[in-house]
Protein backbone atom coordinates (compact mmCIF):
# COMPACT_ATOMS: atom_id res chain seq x y z
CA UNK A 1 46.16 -70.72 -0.68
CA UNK A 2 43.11 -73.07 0.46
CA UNK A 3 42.38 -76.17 -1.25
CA UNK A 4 39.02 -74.28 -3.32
CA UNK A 5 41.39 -71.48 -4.32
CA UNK A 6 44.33 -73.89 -6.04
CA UNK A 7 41.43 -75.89 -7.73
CA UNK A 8 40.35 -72.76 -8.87
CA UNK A 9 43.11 -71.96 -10.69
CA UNK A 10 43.70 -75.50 -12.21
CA UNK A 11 40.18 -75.49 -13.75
CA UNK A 12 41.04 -72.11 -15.30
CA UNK A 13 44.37 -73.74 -16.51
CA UNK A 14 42.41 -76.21 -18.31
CA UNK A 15 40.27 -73.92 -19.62
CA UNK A 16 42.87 -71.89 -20.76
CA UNK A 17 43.96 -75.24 -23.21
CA UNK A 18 43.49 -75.39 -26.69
CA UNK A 19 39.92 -76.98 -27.14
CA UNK A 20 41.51 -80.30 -29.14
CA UNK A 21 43.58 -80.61 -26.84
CA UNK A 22 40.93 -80.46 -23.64
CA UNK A 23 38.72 -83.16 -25.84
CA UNK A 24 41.58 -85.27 -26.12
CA UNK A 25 41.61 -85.38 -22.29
CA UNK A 26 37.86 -85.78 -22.07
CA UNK A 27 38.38 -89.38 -19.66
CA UNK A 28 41.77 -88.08 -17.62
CA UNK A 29 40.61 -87.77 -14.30
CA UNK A 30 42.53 -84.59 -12.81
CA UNK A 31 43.24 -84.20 -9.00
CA UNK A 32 44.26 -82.09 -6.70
CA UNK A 33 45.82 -83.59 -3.54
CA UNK A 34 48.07 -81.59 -0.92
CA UNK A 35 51.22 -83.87 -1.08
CA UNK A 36 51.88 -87.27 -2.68
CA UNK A 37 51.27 -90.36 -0.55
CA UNK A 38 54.40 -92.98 0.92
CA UNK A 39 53.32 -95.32 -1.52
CA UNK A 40 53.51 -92.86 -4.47
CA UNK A 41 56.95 -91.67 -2.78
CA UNK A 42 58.31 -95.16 -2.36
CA UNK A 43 57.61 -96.43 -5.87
CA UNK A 44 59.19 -93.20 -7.00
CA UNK A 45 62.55 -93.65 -4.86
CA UNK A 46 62.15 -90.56 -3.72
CA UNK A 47 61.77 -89.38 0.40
CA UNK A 48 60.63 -85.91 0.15
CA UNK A 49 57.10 -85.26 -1.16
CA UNK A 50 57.98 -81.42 -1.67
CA UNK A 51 60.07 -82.93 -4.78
CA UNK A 52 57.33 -84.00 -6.87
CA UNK A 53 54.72 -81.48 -8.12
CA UNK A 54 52.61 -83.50 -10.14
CA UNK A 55 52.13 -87.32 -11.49
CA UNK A 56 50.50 -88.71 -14.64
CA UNK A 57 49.21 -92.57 -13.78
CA UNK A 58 48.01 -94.29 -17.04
CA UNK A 59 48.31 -95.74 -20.39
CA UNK A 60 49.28 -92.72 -22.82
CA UNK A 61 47.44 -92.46 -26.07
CA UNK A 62 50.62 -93.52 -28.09
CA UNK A 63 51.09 -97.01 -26.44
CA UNK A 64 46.52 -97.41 -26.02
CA UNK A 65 44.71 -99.94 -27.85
CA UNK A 66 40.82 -100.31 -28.69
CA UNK A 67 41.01 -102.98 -27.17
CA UNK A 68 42.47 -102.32 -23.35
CA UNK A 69 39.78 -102.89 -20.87
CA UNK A 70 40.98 -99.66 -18.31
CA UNK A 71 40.11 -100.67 -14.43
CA UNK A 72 40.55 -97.06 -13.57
CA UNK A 73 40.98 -94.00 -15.89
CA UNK A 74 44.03 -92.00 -16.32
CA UNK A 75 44.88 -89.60 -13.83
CA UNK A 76 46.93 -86.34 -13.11
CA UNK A 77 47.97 -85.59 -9.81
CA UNK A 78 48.56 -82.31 -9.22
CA UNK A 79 49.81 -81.69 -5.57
CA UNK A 80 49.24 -78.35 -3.76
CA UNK A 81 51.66 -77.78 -1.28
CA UNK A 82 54.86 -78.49 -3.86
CA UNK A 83 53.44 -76.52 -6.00
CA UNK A 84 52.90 -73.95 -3.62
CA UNK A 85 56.31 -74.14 -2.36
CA UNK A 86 57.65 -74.01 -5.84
CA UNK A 87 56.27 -71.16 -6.89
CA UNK A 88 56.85 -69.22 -3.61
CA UNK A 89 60.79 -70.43 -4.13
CA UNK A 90 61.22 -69.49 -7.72
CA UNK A 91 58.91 -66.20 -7.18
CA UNK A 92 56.78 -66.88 -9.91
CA UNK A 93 53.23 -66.84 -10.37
CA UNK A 94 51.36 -69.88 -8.63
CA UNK A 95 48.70 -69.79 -11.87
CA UNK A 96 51.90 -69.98 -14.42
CA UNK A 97 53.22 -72.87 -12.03
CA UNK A 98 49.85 -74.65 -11.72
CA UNK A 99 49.39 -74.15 -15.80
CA UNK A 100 52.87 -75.43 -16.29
CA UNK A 101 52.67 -78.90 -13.99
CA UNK A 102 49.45 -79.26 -14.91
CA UNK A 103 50.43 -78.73 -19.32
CA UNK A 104 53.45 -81.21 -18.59
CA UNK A 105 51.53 -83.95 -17.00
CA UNK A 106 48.79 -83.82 -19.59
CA UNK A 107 51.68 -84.05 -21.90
CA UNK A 108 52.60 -87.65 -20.73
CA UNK A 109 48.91 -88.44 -21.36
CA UNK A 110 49.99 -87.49 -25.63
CA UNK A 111 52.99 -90.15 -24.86
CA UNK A 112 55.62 -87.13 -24.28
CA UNK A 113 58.09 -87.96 -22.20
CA UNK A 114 60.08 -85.68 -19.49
CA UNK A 115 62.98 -84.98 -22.53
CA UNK A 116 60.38 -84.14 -25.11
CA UNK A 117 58.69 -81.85 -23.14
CA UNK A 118 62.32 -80.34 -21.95
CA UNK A 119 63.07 -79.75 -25.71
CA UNK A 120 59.45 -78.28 -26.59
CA UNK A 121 59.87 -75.75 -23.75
CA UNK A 122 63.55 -74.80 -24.60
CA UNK A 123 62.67 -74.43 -27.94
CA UNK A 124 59.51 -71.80 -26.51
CA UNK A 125 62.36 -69.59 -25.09
């Protein structure tokens, strides 16, 4: 899938959120990059970029203040090619993959963290 096509399917993935929970993300900058970069990687400890689908980079809304001057905004990564690879792997639907990444990184953004969102999804099955 080309890069227009994946963003594509994360703006409908957004769309398809809950409205308070879209407004809530109204200054999380969301991007779409093709793999995650050696600096990303190396802070990380990890080697292979295909192991890391998406990233949240920010201050979540449970730890913000009034009072933090932000340099940058908060940020999702979402990267292509992973997620590509992922879904292709696990044969399931790249726009269920893209909504999923895309839902759990948000989700750090609300101060979740990897084991509350593990226990919200196991409880969903």
């Amino acid at each position: 899938m080309n890069e227009a096509g994946f963003q594509r399917l994360v703006e409908a993935a957004f769309a398809e959120l809950p409205a308070e929970f879209r407004e809530a993300c109204h200054d999380v900058a969301i991007r779409v990059e093709p793999l995650p970069d050696a600096e990303v990687l190396a802070a990380l400890e990890m080697h292979d970029g295909y192991e890391l689908l998406g990233l949240y980079h920010g201050i979540n809304l449970a730890q913000k203040s009034v009072f933090d001057v932000s340099v940058q905004p908060d940020m999702v990564f979402l990267y292509r090619l992973p997620i590509i690879a992922y879904a292709k792997a696990t044969h399931r639907p790249l726009a269920v993959v893209v909504r999923h990444v895309l839902t759990h990184e948000l989700g750090h953004h609300f101060g979740f963290s990897d084991a509350d969102m593990d226990a919200i999804e196991a409880a969903d099955d």
